[in-house]
C-alpha atoms as a PDB file:
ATOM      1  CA  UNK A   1     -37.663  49.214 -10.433  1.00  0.00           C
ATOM      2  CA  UNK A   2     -39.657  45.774 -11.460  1.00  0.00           C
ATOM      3  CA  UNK A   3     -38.129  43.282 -13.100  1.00  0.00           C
ATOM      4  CA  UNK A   4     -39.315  43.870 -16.687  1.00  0.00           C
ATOM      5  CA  UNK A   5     -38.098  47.412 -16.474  1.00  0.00           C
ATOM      6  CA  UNK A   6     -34.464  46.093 -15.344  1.00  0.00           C
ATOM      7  CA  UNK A   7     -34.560  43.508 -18.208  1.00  0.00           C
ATOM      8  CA  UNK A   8     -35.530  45.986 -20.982  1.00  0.00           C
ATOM      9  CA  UNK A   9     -32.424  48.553 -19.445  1.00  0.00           C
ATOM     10  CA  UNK A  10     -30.296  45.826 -19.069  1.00  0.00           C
ATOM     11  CA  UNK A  11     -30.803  44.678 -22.758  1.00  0.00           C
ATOM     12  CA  UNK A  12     -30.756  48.176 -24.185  1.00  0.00           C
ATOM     13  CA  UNK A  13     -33.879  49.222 -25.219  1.00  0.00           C
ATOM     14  CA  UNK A  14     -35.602  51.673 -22.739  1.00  0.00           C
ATOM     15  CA  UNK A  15     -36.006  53.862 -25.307  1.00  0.00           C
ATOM     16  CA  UNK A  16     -33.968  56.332 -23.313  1.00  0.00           C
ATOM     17  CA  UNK A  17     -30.396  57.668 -25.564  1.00  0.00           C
ATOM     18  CA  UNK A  18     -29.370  58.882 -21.844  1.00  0.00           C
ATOM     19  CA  UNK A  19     -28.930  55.115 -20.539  1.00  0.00           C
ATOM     20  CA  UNK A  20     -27.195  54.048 -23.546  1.00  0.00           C
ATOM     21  CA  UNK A  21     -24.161  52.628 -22.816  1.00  0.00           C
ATOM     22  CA  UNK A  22     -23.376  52.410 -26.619  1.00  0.00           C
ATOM     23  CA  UNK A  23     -21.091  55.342 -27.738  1.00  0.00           C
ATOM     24  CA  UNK A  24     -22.576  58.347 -29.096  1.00  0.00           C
ATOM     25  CA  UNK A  25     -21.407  58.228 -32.142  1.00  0.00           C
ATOM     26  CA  UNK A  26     -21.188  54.986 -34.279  1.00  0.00           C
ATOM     27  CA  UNK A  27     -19.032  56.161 -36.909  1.00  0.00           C
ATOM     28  CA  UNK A  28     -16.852  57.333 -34.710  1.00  0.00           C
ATOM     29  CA  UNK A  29     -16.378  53.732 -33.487  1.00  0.00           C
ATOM     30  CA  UNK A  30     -16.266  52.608 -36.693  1.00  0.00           C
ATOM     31  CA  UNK A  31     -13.482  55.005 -37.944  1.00  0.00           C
ATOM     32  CA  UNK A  32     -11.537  53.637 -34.602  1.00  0.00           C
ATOM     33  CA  UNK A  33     -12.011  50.087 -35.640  1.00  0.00           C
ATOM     34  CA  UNK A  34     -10.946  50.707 -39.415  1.00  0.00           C
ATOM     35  CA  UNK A  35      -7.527  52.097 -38.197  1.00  0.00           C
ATOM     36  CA  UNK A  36      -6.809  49.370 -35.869  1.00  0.00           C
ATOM     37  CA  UNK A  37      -7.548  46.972 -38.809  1.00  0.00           C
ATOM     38  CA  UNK A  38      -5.550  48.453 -41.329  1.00  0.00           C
ATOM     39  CA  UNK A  39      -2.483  49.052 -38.537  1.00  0.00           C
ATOM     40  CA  UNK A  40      -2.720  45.088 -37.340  1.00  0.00           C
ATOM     41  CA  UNK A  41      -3.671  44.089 -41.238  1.00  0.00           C
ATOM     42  CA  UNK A  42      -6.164  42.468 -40.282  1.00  0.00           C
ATOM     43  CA  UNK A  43      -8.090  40.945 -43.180  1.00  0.00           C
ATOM     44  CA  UNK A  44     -11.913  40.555 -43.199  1.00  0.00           C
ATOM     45  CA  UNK A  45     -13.453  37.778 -42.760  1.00  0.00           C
ATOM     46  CA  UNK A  46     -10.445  36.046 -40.320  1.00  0.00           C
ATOM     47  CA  UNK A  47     -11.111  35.761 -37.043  1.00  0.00           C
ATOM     48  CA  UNK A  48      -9.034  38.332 -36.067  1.00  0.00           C
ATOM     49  CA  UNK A  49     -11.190  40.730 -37.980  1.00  0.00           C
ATOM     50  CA  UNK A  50     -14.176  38.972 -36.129  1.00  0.00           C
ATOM     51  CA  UNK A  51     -12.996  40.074 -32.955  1.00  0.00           C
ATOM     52  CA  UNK A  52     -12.266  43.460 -33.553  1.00  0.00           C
ATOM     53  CA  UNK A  53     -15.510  44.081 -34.869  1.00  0.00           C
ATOM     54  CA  UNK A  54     -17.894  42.064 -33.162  1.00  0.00           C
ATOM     55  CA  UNK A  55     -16.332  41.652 -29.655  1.00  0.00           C
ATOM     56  CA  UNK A  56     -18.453  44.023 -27.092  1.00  0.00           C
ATOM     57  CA  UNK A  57     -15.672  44.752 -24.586  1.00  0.00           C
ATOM     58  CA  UNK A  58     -18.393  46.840 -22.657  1.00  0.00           C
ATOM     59  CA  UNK A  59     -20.473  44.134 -22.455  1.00  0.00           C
ATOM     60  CA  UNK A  60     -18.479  40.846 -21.929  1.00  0.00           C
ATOM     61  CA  UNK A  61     -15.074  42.793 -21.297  1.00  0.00           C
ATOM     62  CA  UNK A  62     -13.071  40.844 -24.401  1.00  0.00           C
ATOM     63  CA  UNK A  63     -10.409  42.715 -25.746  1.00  0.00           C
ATOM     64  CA  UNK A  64     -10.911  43.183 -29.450  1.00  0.00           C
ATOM     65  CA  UNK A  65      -7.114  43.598 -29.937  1.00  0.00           C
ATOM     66  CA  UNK A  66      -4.751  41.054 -28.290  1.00  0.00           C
ATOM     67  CA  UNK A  67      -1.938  43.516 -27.568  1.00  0.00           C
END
């Protein structure tokens, strides 16, 4: 593999769903996220609510939730 084809998997956009590492379904993840808010009442716009919905823990490995 050359290095333009590692950078372009690496950042996500080969193209390819298979090599996602993004779940399958986003509102799935989004349902997930909206339950954890409301059971941590966790306002928007805090940075609490930050977290939780911008952290990539499969990316940077942050927790979104400090438990």
């Amino acid at each position: 593999m050359n290095d333009l084809e590692r950078l372009k998997r690496l950042a996500g956009i080969t193209g390819h769903a298979n090599e996602s590492i993004l779940p399958d379904n986003i509102s799935h993840t989004g349902t997930e996220k909206a339950k954890l808010q409301r059971k941590h009442n966790i306002k928007p716009g805090t940075p609490e609510w930050f977290k939780l919905w911008f952290a990539r823990p499969y990316l940077t490995g942050e927790k979104p939730i400090d438990n």
